[in-house]
Protein backbone atom coordinates (compact mmCIF):
# COMPACT_ATOMS: atom_id res chain seq x y z
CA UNK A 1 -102.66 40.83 32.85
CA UNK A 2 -102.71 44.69 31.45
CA UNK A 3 -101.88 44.60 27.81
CA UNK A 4 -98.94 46.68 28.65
CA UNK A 5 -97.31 44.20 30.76
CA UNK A 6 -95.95 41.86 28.08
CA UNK A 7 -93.08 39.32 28.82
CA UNK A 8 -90.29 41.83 27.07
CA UNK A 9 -91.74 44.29 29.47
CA UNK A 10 -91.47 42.37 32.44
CA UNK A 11 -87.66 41.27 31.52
CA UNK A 12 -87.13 45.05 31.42
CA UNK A 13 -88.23 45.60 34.17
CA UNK A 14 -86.63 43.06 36.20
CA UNK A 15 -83.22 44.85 35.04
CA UNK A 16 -83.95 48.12 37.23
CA UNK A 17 -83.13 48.91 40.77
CA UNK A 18 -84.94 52.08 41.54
CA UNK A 19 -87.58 52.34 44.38
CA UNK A 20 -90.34 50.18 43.96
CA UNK A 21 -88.92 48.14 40.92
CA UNK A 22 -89.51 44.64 40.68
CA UNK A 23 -86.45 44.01 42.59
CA UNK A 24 -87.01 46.35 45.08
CA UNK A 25 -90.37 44.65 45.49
CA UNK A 26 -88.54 41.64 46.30
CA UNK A 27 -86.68 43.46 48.85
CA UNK A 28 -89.46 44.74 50.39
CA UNK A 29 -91.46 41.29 50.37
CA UNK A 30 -88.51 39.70 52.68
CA UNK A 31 -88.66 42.67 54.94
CA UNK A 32 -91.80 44.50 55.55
CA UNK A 33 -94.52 42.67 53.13
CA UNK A 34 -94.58 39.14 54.20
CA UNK A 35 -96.63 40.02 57.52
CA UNK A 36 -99.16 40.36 55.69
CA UNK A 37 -100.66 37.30 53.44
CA UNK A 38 -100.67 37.21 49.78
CA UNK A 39 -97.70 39.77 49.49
CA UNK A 40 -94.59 37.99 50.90
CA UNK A 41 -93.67 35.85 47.86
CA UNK A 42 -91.19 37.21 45.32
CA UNK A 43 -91.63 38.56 41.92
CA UNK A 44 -89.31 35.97 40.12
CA UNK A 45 -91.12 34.41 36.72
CA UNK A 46 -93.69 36.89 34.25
CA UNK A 47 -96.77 35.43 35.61
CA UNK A 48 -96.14 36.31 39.34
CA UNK A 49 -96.67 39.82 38.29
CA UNK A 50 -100.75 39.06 38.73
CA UNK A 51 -99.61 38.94 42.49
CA UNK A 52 -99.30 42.75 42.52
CA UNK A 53 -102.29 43.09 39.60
CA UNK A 54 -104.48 40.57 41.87
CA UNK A 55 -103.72 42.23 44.87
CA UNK A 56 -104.19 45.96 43.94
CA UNK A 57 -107.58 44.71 41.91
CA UNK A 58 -108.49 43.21 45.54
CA UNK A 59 -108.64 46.30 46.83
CA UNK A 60 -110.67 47.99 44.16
CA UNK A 61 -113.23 45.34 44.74
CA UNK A 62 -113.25 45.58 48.36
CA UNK A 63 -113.67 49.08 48.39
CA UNK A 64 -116.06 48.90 45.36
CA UNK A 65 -118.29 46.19 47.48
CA UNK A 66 -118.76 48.87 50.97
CA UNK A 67 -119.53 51.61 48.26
CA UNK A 68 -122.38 49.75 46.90
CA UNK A 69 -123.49 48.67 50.60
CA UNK A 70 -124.02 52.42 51.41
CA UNK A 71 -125.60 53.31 48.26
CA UNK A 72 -127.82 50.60 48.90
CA UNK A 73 -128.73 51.37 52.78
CA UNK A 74 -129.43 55.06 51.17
CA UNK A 75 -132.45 53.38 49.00
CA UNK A 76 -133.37 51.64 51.58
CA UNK A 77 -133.92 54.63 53.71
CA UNK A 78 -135.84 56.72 50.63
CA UNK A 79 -133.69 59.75 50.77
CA UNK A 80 -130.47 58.42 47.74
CA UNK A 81 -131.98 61.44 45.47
CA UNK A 82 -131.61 63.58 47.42
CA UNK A 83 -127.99 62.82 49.09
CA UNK A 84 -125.08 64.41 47.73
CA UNK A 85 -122.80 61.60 46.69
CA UNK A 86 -118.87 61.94 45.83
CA UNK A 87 -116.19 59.38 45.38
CA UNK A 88 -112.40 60.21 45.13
CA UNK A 89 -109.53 59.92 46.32
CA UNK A 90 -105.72 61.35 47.62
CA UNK A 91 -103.74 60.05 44.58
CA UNK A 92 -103.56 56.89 41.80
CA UNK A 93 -100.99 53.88 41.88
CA UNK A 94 -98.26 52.85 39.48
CA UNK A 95 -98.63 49.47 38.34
CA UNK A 96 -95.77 49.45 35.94
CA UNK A 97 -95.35 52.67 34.37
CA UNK A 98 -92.42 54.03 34.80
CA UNK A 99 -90.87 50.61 35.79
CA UNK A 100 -92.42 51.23 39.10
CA UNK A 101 -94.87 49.06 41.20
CA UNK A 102 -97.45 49.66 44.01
CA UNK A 103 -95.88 53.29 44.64
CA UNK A 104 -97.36 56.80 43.97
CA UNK A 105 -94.19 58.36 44.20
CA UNK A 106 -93.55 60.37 40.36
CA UNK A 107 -95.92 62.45 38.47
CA UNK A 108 -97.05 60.44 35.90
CA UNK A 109 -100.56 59.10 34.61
CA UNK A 110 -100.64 56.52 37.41
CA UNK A 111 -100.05 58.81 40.03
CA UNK A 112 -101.84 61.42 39.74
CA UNK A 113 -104.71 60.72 37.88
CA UNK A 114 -107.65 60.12 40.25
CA UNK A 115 -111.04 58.92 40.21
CA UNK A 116 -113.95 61.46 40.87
CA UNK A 117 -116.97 60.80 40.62
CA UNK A 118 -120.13 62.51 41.53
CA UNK A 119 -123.56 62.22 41.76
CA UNK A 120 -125.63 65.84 42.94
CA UNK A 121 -129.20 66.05 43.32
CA UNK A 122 -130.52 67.68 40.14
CA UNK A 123 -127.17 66.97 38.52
CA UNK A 124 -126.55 65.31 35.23
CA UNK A 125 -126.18 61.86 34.87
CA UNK A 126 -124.22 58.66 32.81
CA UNK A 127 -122.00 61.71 31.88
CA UNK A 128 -118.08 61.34 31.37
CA UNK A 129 -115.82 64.50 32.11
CA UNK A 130 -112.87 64.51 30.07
CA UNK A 131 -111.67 68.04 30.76
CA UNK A 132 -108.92 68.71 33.41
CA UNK A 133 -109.02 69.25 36.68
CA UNK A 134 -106.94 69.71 39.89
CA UNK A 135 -108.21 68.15 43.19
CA UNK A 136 -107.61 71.49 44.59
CA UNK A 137 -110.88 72.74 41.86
CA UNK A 138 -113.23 70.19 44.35
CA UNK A 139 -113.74 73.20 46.95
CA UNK A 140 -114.81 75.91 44.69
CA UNK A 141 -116.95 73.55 43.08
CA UNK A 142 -118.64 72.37 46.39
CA UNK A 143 -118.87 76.36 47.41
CA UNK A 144 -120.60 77.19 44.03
CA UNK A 145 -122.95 74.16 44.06
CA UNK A 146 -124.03 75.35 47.58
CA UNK A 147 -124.29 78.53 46.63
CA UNK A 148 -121.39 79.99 48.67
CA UNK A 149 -119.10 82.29 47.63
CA UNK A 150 -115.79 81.13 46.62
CA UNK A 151 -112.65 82.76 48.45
CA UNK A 152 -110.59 84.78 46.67
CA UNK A 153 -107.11 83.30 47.82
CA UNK A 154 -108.26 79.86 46.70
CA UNK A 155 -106.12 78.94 43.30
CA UNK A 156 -108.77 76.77 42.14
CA UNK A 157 -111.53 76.67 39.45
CA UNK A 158 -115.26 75.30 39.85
CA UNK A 159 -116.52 72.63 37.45
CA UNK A 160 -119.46 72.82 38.62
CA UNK A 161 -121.37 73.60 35.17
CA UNK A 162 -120.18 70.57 34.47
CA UNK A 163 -122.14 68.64 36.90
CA UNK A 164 -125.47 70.71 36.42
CA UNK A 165 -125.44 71.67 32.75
CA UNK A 166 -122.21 69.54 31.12
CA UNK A 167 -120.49 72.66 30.10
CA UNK A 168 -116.82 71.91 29.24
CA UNK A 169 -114.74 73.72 32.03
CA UNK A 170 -111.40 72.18 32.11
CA UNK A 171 -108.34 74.06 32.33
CA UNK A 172 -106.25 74.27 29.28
CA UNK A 173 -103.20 72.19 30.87
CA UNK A 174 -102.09 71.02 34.86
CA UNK A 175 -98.71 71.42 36.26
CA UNK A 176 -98.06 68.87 38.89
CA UNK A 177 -95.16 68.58 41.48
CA UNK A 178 -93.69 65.99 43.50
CA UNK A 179 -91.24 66.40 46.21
CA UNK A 180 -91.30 63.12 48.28
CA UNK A 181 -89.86 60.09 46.54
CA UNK A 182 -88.53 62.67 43.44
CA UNK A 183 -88.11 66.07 43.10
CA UNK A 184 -90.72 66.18 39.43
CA UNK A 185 -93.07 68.42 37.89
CA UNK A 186 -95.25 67.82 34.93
CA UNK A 187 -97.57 69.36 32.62
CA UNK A 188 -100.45 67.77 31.22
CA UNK A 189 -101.90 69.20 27.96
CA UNK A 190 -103.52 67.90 24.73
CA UNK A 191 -102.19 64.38 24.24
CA UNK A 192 -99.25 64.59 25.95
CA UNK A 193 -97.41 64.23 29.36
CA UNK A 194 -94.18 65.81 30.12
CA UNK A 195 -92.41 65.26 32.76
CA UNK A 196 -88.66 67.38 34.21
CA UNK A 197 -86.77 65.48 36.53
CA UNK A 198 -84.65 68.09 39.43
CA UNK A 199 -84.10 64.73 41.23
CA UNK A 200 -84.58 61.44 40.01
CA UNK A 201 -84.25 59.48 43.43
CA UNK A 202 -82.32 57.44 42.16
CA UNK A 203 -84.71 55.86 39.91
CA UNK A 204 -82.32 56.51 36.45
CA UNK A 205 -85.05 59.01 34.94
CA UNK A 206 -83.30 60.98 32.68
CA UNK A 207 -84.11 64.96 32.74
CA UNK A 208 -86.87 65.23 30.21
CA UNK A 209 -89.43 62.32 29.30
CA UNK A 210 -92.57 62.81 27.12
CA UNK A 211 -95.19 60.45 26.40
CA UNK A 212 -98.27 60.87 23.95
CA UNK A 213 -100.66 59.69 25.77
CA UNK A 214 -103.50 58.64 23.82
CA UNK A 215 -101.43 56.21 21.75
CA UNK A 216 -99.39 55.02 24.86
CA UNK A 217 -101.13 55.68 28.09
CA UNK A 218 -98.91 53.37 29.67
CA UNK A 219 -95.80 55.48 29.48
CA UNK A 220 -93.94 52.97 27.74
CA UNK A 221 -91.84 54.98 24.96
CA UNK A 222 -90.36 58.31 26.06
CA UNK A 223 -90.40 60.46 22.75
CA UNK A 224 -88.59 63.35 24.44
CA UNK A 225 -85.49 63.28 21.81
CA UNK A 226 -87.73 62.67 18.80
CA UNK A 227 -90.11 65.59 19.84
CA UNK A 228 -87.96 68.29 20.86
CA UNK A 229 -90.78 71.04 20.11
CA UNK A 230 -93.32 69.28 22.31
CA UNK A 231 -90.47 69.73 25.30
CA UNK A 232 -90.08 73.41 24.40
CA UNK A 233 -94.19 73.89 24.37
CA UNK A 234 -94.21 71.90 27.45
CA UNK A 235 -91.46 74.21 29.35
CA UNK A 236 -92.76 77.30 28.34
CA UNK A 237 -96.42 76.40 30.20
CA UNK A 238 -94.15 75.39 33.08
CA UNK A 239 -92.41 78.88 33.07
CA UNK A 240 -95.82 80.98 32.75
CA UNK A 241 -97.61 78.35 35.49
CA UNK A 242 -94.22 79.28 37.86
CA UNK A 243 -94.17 82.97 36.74
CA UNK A 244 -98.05 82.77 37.75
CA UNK A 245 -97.59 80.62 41.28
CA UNK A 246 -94.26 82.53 42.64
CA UNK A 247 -96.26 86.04 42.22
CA UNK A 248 -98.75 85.22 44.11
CA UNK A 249 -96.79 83.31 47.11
CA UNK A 250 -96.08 85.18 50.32
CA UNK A 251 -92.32 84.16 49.97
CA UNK A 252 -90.02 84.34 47.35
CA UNK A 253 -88.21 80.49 47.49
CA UNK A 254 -89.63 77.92 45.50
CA UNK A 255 -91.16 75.17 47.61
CA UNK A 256 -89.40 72.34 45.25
CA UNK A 257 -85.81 74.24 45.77
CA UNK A 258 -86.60 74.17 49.40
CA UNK A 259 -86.57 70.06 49.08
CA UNK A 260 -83.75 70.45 46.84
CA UNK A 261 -81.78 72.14 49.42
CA UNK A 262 -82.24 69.84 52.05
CA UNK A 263 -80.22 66.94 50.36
CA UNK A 264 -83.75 65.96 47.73
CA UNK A 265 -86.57 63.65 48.15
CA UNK A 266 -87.08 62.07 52.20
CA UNK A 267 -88.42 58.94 50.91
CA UNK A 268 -85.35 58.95 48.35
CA UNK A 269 -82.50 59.56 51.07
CA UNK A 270 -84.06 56.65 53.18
CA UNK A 271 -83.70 54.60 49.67
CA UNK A 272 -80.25 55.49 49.32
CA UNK A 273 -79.41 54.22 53.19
């Protein structure tokens, strides 16, 4: 089991009813999951949490497995140094933080942090990237490491002296936004993670939360009311970042408001039915 996931954890958690909470899990096991095997049985005792761990860790491996099949046909064939090779994907997968399980639905660590890795002819390797990085970076990097020009109405930022020379080119912070399950944005800088809820969908997340996340990058202790000037750092890059993005939008409505004034989150309403 994660190190995170202790037995006072788990009790917590069993207390909360938001969208994919252990109880909701439960729900969802008698109604949607048990078609499929392994994921019908409930979540009632600690150690049938390694159902959901097992399960998710399945995947990985699966998916891990037909990577290493491909990689391997491309040896085979003589031509792996000189393929182009990248790995990503659309978003991560809460597997407790937040009190949430098996969802992608906030944006926290566990959401939005994805995997990317890549291997270009030429290119460095064995190196780690710990700058940061929006997905929406991937296409200017692709265009500059083909030697095409980037387009100017693109918002993002190539990294791709990164993978040729392993020059740091992260961005100084991220703001990220999500509109589906909750209506959240984020910002990501230094150590920390802060996160403003508009909406909570009914998940009980109180406005603010803040978590250092080098000493807990599990999102267990929310130091927003202990660190009051992290907040106010953390809001003014959220004003500049929506200063920046409404200037430069065709239209002059917030896209989050837009959600906001359609009754909040889909996925949320459908909860609250």
């Amino acid at each position: 089991m994660p190190e995170c996931l202790t037995e006072d954890v788990f009790k917590l958690h069993q207390q909360k009813e938001n969208q994919h909470s252990i109880n909701h899990m439960n729900e969802l096991a008698k109604t949607h999951y048990f078609r499929w095997p392994r994921h019908g049985k409930q979540i009632a005792a600690y150690d049938d949490l390694r159902i959901i761990i097992d399960n998710y860790d399945c995947a990985i491996r699966y998916m891990d497995d037909h990577v290493g099949q491909v990689l391997r046909k491309l040896e085979e064939l003589g031509v792996i140094e000189d393929t182009a090779i990248l790995i990503s994907a659309d978003h991560g997968e809460n597997m407790g933080e937040l009190g949430i399980y098996s969802e992608h639905g906030t944006t926290d660590q566990g959401t939005w942090r994805i995997p990317m890795i890549i291997r270009w002819p030429n290119g460095l390797k064995g190196r780690v990237d710990e700058g940061l990085h929006y997905h929406l970076d991937l296409a200017p990097t692709l265009a500059s490491l083909l030697g095409a020009p980037k387009i100017e109405s693109w918002d993002g930022q190539s990294y791709s002296d990164s993978i040729i020379n392993g020059r740091s080119t992260g961005r100084e912070y991220l703001v990220l936004s999500q509109c589906a399950h909750v209506c959240h944005r984020s910002v990501r800088f230094g150590d920390w993670l802060y996160i403003r809820s508009y909406h909570d969908g009914y998940n009980g997340f109180p406005k603010e939360m803040l978590f250092n996340l080098i000493e807990d990058p599990y999102e267990q202790v929310n130091l927003s009311q202990e660190r009051p000037d992290i907040c106010k750092e953390a809001v003014y890059i959220l004003n500049e970042w929506h200063d920046e993005m409404m200037s430069s939008m065709e239209y002059d409505v917030d896209p989050l408001w837009t959600v906001m004034k359609e009754g909040g989150p889909l996925h949320a309403r459908e909860y609250k039915k």
